[in-house]
PDB file of N, CA and C in Angstrom:
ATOM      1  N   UNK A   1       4.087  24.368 -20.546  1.00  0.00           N
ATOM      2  CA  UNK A   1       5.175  23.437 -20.384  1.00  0.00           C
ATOM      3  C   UNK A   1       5.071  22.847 -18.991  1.00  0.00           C
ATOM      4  N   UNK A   2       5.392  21.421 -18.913  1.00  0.00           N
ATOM      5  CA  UNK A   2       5.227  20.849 -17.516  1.00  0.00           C
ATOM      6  C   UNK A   2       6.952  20.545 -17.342  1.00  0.00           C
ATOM      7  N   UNK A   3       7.384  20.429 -15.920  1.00  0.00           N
ATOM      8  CA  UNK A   3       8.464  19.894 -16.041  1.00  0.00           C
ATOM      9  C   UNK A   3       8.378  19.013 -14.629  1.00  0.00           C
ATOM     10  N   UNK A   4       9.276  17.859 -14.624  1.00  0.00           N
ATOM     11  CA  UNK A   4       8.671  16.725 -13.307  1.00  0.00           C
ATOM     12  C   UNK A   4       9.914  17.236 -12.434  1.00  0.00           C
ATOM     13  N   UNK A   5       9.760  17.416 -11.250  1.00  0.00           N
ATOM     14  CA  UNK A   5      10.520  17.654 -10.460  1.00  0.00           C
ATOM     15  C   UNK A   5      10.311  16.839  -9.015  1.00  0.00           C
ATOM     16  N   UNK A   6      11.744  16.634  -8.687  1.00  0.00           N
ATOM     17  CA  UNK A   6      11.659  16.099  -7.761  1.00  0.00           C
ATOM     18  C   UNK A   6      11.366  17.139  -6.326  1.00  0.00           C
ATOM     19  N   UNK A   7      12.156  17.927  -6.160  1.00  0.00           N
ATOM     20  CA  UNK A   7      11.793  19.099  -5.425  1.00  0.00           C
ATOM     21  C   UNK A   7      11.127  20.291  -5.941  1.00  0.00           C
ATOM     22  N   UNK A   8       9.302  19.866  -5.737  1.00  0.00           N
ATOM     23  CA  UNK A   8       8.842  21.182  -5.875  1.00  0.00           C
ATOM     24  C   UNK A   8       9.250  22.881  -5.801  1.00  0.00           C
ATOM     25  N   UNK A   9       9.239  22.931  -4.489  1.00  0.00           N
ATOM     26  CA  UNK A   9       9.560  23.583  -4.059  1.00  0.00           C
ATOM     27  C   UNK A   9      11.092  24.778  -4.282  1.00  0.00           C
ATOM     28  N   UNK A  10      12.078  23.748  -4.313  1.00  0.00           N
ATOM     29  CA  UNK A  10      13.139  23.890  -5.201  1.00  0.00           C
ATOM     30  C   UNK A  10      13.207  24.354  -6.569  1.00  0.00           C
ATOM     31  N   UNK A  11      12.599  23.769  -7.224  1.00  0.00           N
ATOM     32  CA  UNK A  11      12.776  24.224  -8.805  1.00  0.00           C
ATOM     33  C   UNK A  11      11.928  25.206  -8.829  1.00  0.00           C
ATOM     34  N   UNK A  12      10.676  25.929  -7.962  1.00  0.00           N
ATOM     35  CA  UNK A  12       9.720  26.989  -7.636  1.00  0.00           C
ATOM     36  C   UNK A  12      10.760  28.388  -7.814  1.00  0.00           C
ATOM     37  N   UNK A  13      11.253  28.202  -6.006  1.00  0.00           N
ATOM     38  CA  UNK A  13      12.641  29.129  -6.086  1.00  0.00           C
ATOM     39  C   UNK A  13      13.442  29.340  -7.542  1.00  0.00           C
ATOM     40  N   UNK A  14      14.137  28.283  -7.598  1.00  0.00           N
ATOM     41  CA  UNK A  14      15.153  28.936  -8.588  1.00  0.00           C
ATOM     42  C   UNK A  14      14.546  29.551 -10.170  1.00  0.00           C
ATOM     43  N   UNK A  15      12.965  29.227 -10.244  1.00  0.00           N
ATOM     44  CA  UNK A  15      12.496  29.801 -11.273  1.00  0.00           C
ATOM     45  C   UNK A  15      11.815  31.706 -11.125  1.00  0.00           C
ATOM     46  N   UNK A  16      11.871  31.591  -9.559  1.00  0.00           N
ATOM     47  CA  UNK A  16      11.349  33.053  -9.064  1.00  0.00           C
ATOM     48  C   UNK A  16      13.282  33.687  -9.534  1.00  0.00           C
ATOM     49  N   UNK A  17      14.180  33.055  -9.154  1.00  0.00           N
ATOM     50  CA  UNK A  17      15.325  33.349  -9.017  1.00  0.00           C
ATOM     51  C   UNK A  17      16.271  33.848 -10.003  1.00  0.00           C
ATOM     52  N   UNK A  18      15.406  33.217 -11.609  1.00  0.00           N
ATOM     53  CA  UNK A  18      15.919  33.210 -12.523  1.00  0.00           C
ATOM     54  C   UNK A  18      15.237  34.519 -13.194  1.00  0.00           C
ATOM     55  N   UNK A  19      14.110  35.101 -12.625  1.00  0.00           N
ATOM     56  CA  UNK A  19      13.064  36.028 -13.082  1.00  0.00           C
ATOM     57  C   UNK A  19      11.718  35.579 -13.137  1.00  0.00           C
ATOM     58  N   UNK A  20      11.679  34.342 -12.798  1.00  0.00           N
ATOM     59  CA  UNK A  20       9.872  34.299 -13.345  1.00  0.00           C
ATOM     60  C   UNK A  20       9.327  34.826 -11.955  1.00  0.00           C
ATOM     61  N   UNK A  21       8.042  33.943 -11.638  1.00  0.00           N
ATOM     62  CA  UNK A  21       7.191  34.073 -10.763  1.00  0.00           C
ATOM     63  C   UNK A  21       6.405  32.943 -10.165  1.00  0.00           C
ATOM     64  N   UNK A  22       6.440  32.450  -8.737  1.00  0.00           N
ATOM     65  CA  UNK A  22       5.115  31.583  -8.739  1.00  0.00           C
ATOM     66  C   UNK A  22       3.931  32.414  -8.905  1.00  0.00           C
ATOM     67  N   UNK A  23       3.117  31.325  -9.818  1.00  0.00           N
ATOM     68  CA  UNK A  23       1.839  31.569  -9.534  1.00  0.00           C
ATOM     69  C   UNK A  23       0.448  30.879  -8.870  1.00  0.00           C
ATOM     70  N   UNK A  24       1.207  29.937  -8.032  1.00  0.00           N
ATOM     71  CA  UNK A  24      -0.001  29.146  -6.824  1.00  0.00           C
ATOM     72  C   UNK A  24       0.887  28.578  -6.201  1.00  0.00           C
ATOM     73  N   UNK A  25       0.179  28.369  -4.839  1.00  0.00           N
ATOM     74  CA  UNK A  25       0.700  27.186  -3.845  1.00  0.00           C
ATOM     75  C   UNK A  25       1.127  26.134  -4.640  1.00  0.00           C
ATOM     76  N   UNK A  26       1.579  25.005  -3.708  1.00  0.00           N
ATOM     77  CA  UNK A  26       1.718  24.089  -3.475  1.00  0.00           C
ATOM     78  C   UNK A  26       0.153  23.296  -3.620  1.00  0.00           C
ATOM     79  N   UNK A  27      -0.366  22.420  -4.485  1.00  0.00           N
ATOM     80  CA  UNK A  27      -1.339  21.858  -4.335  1.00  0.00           C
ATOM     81  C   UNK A  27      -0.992  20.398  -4.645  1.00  0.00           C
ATOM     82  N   UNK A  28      -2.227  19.298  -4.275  1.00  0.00           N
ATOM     83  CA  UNK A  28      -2.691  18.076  -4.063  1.00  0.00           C
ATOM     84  C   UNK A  28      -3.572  17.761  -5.162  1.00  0.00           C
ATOM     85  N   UNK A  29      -3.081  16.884  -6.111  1.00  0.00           N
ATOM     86  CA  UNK A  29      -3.838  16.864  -7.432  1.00  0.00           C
ATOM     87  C   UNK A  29      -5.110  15.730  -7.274  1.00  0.00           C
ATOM     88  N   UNK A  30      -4.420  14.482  -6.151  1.00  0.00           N
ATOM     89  CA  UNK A  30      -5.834  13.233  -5.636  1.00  0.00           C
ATOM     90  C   UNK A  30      -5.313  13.747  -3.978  1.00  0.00           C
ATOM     91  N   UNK A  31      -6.596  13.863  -3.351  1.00  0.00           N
ATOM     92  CA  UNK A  31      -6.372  13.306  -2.109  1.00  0.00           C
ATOM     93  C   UNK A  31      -6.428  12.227  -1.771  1.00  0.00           C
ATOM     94  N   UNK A  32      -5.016  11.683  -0.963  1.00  0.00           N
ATOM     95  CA  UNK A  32      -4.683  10.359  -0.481  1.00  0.00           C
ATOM     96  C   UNK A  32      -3.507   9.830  -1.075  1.00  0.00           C
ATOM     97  N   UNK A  33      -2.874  10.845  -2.252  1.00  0.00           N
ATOM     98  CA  UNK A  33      -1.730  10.508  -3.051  1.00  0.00           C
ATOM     99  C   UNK A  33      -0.901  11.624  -3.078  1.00  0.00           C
ATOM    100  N   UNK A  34       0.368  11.090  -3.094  1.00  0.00           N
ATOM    101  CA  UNK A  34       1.854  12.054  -2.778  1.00  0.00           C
ATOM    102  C   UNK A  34       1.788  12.557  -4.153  1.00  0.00           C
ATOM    103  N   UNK A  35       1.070  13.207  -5.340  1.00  0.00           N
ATOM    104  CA  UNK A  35       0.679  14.100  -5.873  1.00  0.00           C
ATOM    105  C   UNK A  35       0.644  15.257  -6.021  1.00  0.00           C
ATOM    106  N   UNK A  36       1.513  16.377  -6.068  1.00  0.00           N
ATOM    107  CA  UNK A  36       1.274  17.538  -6.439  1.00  0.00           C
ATOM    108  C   UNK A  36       2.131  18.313  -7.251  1.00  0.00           C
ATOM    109  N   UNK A  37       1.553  19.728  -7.791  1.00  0.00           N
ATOM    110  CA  UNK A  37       1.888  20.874  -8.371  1.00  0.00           C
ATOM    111  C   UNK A  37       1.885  21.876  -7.935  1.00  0.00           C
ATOM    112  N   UNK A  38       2.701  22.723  -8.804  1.00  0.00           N
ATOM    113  CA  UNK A  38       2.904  24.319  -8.124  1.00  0.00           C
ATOM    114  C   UNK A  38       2.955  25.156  -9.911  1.00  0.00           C
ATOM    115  N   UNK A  39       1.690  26.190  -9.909  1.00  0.00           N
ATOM    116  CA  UNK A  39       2.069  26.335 -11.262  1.00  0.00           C
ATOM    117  C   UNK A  39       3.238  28.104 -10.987  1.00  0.00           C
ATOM    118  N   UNK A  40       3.902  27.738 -12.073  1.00  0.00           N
ATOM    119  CA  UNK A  40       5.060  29.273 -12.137  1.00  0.00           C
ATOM    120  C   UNK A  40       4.851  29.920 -13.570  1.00  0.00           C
ATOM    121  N   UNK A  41       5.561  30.804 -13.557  1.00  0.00           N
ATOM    122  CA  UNK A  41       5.297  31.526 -14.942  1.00  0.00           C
ATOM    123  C   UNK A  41       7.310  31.858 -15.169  1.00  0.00           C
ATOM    124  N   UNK A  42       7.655  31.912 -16.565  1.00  0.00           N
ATOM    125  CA  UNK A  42       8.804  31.966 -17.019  1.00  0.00           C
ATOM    126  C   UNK A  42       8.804  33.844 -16.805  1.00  0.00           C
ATOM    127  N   UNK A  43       9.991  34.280 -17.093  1.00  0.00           N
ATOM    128  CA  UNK A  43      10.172  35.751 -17.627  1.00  0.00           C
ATOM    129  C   UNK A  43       9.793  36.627 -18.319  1.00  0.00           C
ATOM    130  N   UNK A  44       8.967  35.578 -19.208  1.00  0.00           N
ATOM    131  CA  UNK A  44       7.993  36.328 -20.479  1.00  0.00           C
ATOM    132  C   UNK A  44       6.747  35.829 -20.624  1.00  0.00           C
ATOM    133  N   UNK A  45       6.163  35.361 -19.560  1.00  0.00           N
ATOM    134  CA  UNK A  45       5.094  35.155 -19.124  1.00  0.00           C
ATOM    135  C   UNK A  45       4.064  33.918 -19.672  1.00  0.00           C
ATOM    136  N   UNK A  46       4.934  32.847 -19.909  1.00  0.00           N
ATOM    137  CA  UNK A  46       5.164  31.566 -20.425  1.00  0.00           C
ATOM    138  C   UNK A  46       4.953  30.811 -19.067  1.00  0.00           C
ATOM    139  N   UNK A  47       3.425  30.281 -18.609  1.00  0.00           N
ATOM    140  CA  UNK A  47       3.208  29.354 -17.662  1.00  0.00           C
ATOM    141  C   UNK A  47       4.329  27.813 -17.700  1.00  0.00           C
ATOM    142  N   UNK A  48       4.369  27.619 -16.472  1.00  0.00           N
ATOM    143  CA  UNK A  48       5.141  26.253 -16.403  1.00  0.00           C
ATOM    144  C   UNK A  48       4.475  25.449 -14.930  1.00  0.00           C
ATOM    145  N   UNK A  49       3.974  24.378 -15.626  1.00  0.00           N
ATOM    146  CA  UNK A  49       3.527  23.769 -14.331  1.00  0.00           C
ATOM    147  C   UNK A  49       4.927  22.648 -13.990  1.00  0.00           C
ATOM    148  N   UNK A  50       4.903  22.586 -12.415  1.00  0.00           N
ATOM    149  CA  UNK A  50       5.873  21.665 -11.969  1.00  0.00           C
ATOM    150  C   UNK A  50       5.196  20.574 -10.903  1.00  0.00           C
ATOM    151  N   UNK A  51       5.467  19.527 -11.808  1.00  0.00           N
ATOM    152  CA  UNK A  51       4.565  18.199 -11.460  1.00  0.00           C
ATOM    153  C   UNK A  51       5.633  17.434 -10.677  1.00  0.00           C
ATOM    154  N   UNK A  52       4.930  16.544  -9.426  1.00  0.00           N
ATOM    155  CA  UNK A  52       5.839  16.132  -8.709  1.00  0.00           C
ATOM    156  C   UNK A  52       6.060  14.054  -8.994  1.00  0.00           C
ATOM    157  N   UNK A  53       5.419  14.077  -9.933  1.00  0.00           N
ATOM    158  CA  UNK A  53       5.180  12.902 -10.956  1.00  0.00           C
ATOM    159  C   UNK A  53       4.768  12.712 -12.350  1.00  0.00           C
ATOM    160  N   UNK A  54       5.118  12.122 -13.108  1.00  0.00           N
ATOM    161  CA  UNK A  54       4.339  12.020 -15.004  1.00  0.00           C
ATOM    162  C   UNK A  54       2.913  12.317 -14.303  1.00  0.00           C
ATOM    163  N   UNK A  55       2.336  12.902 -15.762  1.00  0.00           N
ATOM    164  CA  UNK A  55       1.205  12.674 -16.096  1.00  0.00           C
ATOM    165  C   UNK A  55       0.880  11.463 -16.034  1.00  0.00           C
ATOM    166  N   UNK A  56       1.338  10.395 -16.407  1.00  0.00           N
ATOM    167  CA  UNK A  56       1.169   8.907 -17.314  1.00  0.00           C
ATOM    168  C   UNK A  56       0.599   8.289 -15.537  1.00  0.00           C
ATOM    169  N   UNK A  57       1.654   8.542 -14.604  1.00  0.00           N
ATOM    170  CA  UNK A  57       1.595   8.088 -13.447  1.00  0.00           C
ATOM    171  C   UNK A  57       0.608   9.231 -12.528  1.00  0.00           C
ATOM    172  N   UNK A  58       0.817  10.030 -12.412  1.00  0.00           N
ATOM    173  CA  UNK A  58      -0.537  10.920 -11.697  1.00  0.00           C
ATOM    174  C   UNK A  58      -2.042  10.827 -12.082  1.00  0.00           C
ATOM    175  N   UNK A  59      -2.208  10.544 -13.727  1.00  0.00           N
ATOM    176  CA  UNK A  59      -3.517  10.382 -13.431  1.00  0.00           C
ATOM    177  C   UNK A  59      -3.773   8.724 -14.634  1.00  0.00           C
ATOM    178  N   UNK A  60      -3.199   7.873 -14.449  1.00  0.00           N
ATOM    179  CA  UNK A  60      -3.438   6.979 -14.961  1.00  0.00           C
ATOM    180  C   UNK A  60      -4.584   5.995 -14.334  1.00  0.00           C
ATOM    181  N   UNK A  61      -4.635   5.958 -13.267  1.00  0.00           N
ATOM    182  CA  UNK A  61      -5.800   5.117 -12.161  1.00  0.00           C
ATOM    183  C   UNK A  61      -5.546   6.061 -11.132  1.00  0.00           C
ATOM    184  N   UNK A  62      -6.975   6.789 -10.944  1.00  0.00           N
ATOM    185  CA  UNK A  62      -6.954   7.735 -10.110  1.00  0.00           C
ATOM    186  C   UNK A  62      -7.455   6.953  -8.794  1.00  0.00           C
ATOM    187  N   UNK A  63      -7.933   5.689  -8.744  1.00  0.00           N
ATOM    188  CA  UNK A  63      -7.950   4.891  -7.652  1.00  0.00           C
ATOM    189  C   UNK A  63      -6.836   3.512  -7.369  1.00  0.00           C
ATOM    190  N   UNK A  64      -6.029   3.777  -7.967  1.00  0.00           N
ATOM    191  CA  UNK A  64      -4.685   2.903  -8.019  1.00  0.00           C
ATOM    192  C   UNK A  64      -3.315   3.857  -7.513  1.00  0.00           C
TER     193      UNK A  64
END
């Protein structure tokens, strides 16, 4: 499951908070673009990546 968030970081916490877990940094999906993810895992061990833009828009023109 992906979910778009505006505050990474934020929705990270409150998913450690709720019981899950991060499971990576903070990463940079293009370098040179305000782009990134942080993947977490739910309570029952149900990955959730948290994208800091669509798909549609993160990798639609990876030089645009």
């Amino acid at each position: 499951m992906c979910v778009i968030a505006e505050d990474l970081e934020q929705k990270a916490e409150e998913i450690v908070a709720a019981g899950g877990k991060r499971r990576s940094d903070r990463w940079n999906t293009w370098k040179g673009k305000p782009y990134h993810l942080i993947y977490c895992e739910d309570p029952y061990g149900n990955i959730i990546e948290l994208y800091s833009h669509s798909t549609a828009v993160m990798y639609a023109n990876k030089d645009g």
